[in-house]
N, C-alpha and C. Protein backbone atom coordinates (compact mmCIF):
# COMPACT_ATOMS: atom_id res chain seq x y z
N UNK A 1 96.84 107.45 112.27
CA UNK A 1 97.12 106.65 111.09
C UNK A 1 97.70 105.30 111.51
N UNK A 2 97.52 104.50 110.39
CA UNK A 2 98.30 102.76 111.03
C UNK A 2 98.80 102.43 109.58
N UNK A 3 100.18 101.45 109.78
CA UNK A 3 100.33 100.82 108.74
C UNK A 3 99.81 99.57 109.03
N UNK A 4 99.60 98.64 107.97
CA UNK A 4 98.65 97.64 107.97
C UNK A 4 100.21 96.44 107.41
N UNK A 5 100.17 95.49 107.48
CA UNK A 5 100.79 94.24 107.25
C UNK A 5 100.39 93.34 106.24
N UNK A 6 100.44 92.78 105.17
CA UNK A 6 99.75 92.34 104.13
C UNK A 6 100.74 90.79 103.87
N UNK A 7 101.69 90.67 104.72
CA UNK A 7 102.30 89.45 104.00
C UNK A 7 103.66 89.05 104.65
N UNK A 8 104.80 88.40 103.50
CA UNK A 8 106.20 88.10 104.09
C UNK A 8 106.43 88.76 105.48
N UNK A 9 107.10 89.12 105.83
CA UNK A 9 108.01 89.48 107.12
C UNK A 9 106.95 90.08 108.36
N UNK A 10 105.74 91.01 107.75
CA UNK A 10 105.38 91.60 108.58
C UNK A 10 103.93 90.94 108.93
N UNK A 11 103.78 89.45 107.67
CA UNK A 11 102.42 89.22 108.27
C UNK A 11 101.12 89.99 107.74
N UNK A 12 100.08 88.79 107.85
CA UNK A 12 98.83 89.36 107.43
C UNK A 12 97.83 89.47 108.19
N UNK A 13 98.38 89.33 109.46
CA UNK A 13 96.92 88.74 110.44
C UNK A 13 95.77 89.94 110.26
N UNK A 14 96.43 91.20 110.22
CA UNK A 14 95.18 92.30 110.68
C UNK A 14 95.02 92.37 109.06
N UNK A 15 95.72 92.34 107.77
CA UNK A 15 95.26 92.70 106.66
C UNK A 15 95.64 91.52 105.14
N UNK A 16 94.38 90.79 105.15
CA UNK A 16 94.88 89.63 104.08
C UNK A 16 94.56 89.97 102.90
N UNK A 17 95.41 89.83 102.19
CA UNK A 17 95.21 90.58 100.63
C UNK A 17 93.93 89.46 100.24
N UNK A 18 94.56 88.16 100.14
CA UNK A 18 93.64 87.35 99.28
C UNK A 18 92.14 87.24 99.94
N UNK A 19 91.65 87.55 101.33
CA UNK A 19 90.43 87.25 101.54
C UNK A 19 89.63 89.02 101.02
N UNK A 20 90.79 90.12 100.83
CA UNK A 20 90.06 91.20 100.67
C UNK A 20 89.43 91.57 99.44
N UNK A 21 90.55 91.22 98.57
CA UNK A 21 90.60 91.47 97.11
C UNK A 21 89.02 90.04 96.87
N UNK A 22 89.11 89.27 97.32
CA UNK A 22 87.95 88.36 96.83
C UNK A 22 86.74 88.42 97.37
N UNK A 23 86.46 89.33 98.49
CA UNK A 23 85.12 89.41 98.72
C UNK A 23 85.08 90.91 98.77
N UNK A 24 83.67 91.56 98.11
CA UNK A 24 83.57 92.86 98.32
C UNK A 24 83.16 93.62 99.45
N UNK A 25 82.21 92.24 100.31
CA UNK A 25 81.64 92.70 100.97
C UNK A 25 82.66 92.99 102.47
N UNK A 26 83.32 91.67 102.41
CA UNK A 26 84.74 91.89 103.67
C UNK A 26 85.48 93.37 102.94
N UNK A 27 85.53 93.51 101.83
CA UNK A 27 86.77 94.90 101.71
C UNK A 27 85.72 96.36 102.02
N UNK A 28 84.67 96.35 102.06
CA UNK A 28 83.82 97.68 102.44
C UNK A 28 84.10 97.22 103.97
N UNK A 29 83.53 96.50 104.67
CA UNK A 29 83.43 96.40 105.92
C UNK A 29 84.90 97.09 106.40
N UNK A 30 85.89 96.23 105.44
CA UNK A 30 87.35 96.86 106.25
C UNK A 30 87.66 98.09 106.39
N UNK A 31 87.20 99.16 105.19
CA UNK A 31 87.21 100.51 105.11
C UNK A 31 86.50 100.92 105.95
N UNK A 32 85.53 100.28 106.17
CA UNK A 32 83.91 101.15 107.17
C UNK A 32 84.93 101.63 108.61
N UNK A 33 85.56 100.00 108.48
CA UNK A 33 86.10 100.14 110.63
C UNK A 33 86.96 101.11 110.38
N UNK A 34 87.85 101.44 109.82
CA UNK A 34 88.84 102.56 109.81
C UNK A 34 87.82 104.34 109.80
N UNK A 35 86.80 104.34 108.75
CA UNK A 35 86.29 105.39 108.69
C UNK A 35 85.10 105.82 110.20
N UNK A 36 85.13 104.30 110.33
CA UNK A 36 83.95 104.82 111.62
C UNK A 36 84.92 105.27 113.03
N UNK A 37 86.49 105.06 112.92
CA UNK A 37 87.33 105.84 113.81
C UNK A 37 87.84 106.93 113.82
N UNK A 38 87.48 107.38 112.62
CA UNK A 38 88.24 108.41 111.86
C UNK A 38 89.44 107.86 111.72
N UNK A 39 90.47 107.25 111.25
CA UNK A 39 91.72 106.37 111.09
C UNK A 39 91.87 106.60 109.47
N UNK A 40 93.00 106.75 109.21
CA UNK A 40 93.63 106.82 108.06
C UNK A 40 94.72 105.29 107.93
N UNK A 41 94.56 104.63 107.04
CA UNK A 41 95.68 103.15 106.72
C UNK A 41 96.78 104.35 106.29
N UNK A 42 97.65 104.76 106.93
CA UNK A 42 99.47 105.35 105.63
C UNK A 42 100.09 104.52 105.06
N UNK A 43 99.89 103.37 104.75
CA UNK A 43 100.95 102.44 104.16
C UNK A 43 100.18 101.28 104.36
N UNK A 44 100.74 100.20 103.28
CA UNK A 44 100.54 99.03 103.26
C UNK A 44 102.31 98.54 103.34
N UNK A 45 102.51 97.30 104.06
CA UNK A 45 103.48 96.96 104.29
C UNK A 45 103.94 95.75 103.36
N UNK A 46 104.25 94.79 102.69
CA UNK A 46 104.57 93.74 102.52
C UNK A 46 105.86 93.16 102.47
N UNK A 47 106.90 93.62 103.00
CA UNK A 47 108.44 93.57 103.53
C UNK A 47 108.59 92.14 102.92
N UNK A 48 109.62 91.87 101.60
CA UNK A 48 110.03 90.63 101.80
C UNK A 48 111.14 90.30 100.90
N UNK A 49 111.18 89.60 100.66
CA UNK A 49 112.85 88.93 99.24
C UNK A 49 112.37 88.38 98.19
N UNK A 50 111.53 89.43 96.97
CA UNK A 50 111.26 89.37 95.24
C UNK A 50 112.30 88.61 94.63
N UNK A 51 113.62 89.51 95.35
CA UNK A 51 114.81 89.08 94.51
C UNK A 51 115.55 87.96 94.79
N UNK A 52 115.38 87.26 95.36
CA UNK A 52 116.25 86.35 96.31
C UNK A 52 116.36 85.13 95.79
N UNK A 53 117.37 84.48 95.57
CA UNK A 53 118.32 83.56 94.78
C UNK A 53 117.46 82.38 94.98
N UNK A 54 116.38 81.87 95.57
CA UNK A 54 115.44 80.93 95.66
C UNK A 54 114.51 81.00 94.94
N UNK A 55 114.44 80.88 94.09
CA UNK A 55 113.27 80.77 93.15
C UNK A 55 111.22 80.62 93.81
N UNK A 56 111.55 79.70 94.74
CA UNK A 56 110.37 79.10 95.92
C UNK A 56 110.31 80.81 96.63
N UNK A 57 111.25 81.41 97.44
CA UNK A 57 111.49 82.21 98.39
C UNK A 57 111.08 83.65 97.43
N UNK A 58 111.18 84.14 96.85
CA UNK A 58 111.15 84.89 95.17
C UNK A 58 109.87 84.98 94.97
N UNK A 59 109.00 83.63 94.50
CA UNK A 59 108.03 84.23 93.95
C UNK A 59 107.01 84.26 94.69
N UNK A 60 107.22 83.43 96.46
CA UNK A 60 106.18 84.06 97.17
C UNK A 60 106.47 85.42 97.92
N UNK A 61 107.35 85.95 97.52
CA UNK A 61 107.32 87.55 98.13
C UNK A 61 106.65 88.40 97.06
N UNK A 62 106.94 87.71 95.67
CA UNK A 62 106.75 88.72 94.78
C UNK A 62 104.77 88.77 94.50
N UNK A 63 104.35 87.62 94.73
CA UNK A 63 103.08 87.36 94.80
C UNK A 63 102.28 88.28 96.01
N UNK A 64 103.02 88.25 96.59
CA UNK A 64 102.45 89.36 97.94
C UNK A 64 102.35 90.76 97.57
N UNK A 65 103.61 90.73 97.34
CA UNK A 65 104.02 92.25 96.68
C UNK A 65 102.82 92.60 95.36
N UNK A 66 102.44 92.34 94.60
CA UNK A 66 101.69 92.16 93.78
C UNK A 66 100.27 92.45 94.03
N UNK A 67 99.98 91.00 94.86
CA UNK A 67 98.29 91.24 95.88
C UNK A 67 98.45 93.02 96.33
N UNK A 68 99.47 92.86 97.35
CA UNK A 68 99.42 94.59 98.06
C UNK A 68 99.05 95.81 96.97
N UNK A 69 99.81 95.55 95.65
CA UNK A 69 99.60 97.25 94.89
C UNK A 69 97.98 96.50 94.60
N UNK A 70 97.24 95.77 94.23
CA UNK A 70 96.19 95.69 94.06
C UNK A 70 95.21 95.90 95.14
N UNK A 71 95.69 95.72 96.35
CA UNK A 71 94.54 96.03 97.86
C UNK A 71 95.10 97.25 97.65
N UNK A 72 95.77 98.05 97.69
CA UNK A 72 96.49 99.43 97.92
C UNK A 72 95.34 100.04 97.06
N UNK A 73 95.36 99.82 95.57
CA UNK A 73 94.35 100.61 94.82
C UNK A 73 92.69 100.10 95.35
N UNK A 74 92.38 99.63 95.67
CA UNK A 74 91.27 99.34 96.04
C UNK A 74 90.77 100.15 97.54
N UNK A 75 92.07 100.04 97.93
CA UNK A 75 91.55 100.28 99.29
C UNK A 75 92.08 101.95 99.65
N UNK A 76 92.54 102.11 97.77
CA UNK A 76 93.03 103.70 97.51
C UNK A 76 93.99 104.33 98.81
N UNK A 77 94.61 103.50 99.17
CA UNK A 77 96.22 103.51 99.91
C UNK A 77 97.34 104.13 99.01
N UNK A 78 97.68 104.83 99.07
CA UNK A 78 98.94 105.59 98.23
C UNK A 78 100.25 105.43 98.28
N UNK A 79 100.77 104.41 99.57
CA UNK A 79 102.03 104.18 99.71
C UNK A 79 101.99 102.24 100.14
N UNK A 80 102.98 101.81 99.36
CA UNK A 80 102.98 100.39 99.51
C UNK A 80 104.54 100.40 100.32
N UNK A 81 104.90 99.58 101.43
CA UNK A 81 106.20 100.03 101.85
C UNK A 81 106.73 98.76 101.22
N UNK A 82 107.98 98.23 101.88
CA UNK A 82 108.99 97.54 101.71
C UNK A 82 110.61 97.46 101.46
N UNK A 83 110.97 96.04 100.80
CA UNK A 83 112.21 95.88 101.09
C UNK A 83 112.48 96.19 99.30
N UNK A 84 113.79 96.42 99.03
CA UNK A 84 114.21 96.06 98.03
C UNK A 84 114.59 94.67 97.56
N UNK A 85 114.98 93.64 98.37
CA UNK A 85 115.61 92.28 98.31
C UNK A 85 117.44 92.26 98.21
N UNK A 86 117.31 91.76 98.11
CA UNK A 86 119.27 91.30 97.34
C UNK A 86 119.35 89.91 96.73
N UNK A 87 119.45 90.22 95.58
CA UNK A 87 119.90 88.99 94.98
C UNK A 87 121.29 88.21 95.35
N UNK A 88 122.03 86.86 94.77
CA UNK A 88 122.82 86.14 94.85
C UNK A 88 123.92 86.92 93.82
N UNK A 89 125.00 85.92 93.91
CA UNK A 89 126.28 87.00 93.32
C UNK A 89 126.23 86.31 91.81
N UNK A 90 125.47 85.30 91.19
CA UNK A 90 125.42 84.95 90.04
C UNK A 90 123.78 84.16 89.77
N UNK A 91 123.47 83.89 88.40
CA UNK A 91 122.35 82.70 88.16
C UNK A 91 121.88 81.91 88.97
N UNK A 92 122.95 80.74 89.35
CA UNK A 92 122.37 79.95 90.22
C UNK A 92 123.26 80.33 92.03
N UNK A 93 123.23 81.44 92.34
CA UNK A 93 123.73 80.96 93.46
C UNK A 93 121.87 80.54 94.53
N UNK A 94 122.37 80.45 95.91
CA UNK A 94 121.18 79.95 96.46
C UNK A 94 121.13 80.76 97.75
N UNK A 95 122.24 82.00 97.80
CA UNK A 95 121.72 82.61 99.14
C UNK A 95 121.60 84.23 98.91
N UNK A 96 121.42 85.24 99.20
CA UNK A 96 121.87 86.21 98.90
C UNK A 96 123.00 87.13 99.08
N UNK A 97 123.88 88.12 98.52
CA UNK A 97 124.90 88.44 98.62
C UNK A 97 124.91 89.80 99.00
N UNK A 98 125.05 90.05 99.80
CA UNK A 98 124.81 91.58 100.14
C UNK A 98 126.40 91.97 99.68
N UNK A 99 126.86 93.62 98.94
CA UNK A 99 127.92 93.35 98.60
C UNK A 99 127.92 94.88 98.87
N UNK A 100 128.88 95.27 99.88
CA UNK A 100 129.16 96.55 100.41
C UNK A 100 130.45 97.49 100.59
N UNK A 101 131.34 97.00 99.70
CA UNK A 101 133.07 97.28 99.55
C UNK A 101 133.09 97.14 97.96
N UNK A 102 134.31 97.81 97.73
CA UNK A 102 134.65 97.84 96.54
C UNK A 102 135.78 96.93 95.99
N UNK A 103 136.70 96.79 97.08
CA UNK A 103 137.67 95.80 96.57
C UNK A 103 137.35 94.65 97.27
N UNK A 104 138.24 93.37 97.21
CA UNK A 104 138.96 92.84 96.07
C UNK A 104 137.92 93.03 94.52
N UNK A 105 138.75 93.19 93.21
CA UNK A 105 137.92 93.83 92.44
C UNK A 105 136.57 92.70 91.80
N UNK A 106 137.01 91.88 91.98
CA UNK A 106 135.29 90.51 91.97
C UNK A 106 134.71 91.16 92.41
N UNK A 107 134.43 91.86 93.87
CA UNK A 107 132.76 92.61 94.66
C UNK A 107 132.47 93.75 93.48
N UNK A 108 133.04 94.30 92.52
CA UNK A 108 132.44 95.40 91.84
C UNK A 108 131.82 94.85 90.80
N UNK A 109 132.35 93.57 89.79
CA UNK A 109 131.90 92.83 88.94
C UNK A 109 130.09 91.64 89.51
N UNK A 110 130.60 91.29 90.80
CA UNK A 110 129.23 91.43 91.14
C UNK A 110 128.33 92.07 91.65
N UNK A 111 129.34 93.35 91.79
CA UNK A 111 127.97 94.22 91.94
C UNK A 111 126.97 94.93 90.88
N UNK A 112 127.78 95.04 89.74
CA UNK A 112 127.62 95.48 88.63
C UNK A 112 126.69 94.43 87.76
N UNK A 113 126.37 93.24 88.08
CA UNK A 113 125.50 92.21 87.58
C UNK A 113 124.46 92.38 88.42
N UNK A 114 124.16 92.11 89.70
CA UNK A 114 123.39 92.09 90.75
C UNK A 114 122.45 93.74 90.15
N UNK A 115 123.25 94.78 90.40
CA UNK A 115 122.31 96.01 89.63
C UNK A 115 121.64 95.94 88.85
N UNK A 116 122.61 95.56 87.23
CA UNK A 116 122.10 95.54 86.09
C UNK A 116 121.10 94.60 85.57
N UNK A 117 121.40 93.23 85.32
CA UNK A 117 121.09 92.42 85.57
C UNK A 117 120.07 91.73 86.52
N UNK A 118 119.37 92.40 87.39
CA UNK A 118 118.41 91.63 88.02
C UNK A 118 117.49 93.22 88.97
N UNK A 119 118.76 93.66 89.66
CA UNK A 119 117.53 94.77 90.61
C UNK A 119 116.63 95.80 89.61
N UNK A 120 118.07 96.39 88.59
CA UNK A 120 117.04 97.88 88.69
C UNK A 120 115.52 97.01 87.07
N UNK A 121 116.38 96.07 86.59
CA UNK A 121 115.00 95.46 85.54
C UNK A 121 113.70 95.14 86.03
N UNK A 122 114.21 94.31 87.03
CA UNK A 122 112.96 93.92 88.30
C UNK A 122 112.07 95.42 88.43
N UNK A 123 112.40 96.22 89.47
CA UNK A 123 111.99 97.29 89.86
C UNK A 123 111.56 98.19 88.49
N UNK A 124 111.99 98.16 87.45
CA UNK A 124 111.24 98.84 86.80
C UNK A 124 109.95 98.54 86.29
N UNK A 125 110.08 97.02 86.13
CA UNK A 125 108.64 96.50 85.72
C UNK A 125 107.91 96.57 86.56
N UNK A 126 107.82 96.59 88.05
CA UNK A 126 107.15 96.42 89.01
C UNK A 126 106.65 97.89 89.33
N UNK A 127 107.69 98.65 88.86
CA UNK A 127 107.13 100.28 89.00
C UNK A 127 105.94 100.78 88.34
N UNK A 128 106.34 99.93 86.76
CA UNK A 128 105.24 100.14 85.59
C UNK A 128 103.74 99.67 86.36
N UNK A 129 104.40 98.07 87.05
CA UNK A 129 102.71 97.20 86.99
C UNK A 129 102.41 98.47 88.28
N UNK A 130 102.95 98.70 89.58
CA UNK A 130 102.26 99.78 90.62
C UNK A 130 101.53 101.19 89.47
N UNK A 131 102.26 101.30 88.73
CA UNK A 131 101.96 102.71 88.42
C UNK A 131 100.05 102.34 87.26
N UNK A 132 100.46 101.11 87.05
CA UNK A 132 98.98 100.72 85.81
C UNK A 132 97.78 100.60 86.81
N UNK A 133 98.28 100.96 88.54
CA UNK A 133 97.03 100.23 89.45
C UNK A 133 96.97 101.72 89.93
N UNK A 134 97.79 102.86 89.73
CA UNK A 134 97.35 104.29 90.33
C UNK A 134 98.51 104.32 91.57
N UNK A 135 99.19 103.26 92.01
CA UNK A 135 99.89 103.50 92.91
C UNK A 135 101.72 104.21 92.70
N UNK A 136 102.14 105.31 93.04
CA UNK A 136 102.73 105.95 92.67
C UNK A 136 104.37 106.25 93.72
N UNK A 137 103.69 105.21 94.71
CA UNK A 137 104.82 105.57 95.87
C UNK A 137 105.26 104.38 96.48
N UNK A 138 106.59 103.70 95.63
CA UNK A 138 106.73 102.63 96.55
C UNK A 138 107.95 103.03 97.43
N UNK A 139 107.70 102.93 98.41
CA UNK A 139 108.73 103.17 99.93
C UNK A 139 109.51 102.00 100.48
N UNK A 140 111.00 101.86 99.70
CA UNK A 140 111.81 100.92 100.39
C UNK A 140 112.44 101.60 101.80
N UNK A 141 112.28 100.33 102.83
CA UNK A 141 112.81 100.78 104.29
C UNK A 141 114.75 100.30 103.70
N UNK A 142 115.61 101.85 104.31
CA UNK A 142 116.69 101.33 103.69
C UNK A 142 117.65 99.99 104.67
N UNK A 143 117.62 98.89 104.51
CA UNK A 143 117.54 98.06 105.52
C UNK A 143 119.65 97.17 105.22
N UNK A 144 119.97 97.38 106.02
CA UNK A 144 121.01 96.21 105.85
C UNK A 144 120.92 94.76 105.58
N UNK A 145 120.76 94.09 104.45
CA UNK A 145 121.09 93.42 103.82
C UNK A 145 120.69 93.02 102.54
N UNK A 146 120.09 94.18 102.01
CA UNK A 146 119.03 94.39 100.98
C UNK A 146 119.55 95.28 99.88
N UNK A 147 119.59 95.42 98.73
CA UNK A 147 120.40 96.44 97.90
C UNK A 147 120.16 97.79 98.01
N UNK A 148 118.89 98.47 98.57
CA UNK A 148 118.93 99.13 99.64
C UNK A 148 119.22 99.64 100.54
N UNK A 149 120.04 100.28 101.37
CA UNK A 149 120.44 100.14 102.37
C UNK A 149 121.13 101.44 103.02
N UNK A 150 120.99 102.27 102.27
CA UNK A 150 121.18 103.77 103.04
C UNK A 150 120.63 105.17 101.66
N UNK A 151 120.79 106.23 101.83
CA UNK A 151 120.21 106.82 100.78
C UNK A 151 120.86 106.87 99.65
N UNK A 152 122.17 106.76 99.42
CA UNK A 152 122.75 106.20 97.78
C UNK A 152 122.31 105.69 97.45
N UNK A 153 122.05 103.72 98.03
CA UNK A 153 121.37 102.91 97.21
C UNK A 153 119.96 103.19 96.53
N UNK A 154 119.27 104.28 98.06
CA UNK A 154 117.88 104.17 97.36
C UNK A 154 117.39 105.15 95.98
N UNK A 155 118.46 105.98 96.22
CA UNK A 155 118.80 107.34 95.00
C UNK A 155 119.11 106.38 93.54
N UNK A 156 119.67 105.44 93.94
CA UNK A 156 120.44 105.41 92.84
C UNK A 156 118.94 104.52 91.79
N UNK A 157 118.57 103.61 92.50
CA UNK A 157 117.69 102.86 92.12
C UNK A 157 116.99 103.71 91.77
N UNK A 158 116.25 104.87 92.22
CA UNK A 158 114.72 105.43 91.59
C UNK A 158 115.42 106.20 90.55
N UNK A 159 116.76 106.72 90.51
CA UNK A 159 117.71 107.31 88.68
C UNK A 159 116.84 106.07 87.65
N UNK A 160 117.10 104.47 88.14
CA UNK A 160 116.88 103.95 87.34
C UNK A 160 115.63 103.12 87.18
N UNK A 161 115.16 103.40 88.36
CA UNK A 161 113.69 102.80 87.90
C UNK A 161 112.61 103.22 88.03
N UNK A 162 112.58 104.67 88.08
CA UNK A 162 111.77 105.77 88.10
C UNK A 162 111.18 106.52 89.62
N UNK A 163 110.28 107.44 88.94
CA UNK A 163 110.28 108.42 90.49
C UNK A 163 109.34 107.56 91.22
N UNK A 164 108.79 107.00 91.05
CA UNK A 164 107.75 106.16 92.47
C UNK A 164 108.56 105.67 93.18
N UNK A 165 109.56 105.62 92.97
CA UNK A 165 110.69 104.53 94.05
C UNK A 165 110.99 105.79 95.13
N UNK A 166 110.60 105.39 96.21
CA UNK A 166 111.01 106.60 97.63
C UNK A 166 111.36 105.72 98.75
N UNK A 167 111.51 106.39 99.78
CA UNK A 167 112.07 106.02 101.08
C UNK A 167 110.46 105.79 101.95
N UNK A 168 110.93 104.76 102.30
CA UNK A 168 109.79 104.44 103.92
C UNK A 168 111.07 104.10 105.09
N UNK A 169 111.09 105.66 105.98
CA UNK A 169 112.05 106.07 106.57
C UNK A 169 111.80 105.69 108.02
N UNK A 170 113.10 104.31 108.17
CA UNK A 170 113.27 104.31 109.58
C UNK A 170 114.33 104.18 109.88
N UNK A 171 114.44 105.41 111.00
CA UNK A 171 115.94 106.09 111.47
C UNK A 171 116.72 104.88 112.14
N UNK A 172 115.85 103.79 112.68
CA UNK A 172 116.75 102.81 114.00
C UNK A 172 117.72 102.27 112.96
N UNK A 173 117.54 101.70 111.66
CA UNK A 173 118.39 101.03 110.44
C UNK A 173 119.94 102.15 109.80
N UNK A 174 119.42 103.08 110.13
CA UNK A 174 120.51 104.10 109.76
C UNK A 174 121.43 104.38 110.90
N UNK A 175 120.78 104.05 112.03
CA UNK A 175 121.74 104.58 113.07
C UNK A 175 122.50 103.60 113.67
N UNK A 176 121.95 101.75 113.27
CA UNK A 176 122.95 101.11 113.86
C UNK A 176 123.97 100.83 112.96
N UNK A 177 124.10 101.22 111.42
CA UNK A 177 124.68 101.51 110.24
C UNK A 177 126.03 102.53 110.61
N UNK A 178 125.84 103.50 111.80
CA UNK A 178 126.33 104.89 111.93
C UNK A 178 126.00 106.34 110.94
N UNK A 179 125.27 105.98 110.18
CA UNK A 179 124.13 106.81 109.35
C UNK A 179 123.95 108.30 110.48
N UNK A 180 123.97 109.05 110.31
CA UNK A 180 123.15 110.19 110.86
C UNK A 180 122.02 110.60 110.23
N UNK A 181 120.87 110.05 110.73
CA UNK A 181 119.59 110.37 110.14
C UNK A 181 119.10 111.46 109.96
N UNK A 182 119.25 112.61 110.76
CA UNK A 182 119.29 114.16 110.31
C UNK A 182 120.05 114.45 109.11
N UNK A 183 120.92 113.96 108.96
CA UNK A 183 121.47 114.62 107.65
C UNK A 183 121.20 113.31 106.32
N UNK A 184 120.73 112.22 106.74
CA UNK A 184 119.97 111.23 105.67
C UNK A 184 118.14 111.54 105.31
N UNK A 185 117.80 112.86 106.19
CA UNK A 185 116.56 113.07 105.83
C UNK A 185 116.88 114.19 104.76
N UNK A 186 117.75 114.97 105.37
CA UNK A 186 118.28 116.80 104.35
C UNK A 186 118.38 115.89 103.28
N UNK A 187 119.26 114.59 103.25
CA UNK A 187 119.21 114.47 101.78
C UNK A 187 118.32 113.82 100.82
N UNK A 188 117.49 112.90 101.43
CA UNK A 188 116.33 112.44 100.89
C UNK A 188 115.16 113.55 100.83
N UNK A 189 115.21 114.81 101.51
CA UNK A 189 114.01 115.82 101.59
C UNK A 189 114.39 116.73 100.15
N UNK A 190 115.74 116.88 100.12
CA UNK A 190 116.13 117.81 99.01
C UNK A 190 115.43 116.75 97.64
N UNK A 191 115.38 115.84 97.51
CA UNK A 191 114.82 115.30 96.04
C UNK A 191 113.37 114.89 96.58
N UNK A 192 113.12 115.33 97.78
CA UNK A 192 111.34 114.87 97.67
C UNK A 192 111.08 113.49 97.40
N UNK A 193 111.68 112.79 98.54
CA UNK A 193 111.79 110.98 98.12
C UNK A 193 111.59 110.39 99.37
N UNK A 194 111.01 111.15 100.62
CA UNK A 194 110.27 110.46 101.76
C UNK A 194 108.77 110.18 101.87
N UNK A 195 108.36 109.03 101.53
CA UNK A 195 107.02 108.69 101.49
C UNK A 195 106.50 108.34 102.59
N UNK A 196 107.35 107.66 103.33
CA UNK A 196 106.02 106.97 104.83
C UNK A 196 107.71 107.37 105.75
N UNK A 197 107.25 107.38 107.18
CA UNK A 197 108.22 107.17 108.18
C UNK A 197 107.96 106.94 109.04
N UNK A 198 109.01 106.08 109.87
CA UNK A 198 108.90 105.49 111.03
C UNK A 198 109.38 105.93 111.94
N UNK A 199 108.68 106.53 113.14
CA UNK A 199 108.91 107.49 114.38
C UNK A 199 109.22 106.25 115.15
N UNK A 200 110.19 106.65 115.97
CA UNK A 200 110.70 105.40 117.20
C UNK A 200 111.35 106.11 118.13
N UNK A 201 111.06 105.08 119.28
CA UNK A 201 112.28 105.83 120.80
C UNK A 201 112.79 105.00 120.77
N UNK A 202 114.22 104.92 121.06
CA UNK A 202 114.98 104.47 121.10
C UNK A 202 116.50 104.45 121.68
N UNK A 203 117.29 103.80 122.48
CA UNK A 203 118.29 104.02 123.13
C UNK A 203 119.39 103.27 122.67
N UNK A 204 120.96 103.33 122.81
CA UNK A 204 121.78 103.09 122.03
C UNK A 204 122.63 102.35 123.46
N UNK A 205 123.00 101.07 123.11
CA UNK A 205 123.46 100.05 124.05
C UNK A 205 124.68 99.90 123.45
């Protein structure tokens, strides 16, 4: 199996939404090479910042993100991976705020906007538009600096923006966190919320 790259962070070189989705004849050919290896695509990737306090930075992730659930159904891919984003700590700020403590009591008031207010609304509409294209599994990698970012966050988000929201599980993000990924899989396995994962070797410096 391969994941494929469609955009922001991870790049499109091996898989471009916009030349696929517009010619039919390039999107059979692309399926052919995978089937004439026997190869399975597990994921489409488009890793990037929807949410992010740049308006410019925002809507070309979200445009990607978008293209992908549409190559995903076409190219009948079942898991779209990615980031969650992190928004800014108000309207206009211009960077993003990753906000990971509870006190002084301001970090709870913006965290409580940043949720309400921008992630889980976002993500639900985006759940709806994946779910109107057949795609049923979106897999945030839980990543440090993203509202995302270990299995609470990602639990908490699919409470509120429904069950397609799962994990695209890679252990290296949990473990430089101090995460124990054995016991962050028991708990993502008990609700059936691991969609794609990322196998790695890896050594600890």
């Amino acid at each position: 199996m391969v994941e494929l790259g469609t955009g922001n962070f991870p790049g499109n070189a091996h898989c471009n939404p916009d030349e696929l989705l517009e010619n039919p004849d390039k999107l059979r050919n692309f399926k052919c090479a995978f089937e004439n290896r026997d190869m399975t695509i597990s994921g489409l990737s488009c890793h990037g910042t929807p949410l992010h306090p740049s308006k410019k930075a925002a809507r070309e992730a979200h445009d990607v993100w978008r293209k992908t659930v549409l190559l995903s159904e076409r190219l009948e891919v079942p898991v779209v991976n990615g980031f969650s984003g992190c928004p800014g700590d108000h309207i206009n700020a211009k960077s993003p705020n990753w906000v990971t403590c509870s006190w002084p009591p301001e970090y709870m008031e913006v965290l409580d906007w940043l949720w309400n207010e921008v992630v889980i609304p976002y993500w639900k509409e985006e759940a709806k538009f994946a779910d109107s294209h057949g795609i049923n599994q979106i897999a945030f990698e839980m990543h440090p600096g993203f509202v995302v970012y270990n299995p609470e966050t990602l639990l908490k988000l699919r409470e509120h923006a429904g069950q397609s929201i799962g994990a695209n599980f890679d252990p290296s993000h949990l473990v430089w966190q101090g995460i124990d990924p054995v016991e962050a899989i028991k708990k993502l396995g008990k609700e059936n919320v691991i969609y794609h994962f990322h196998a790695k070797d890896t050594y600890l410096d």
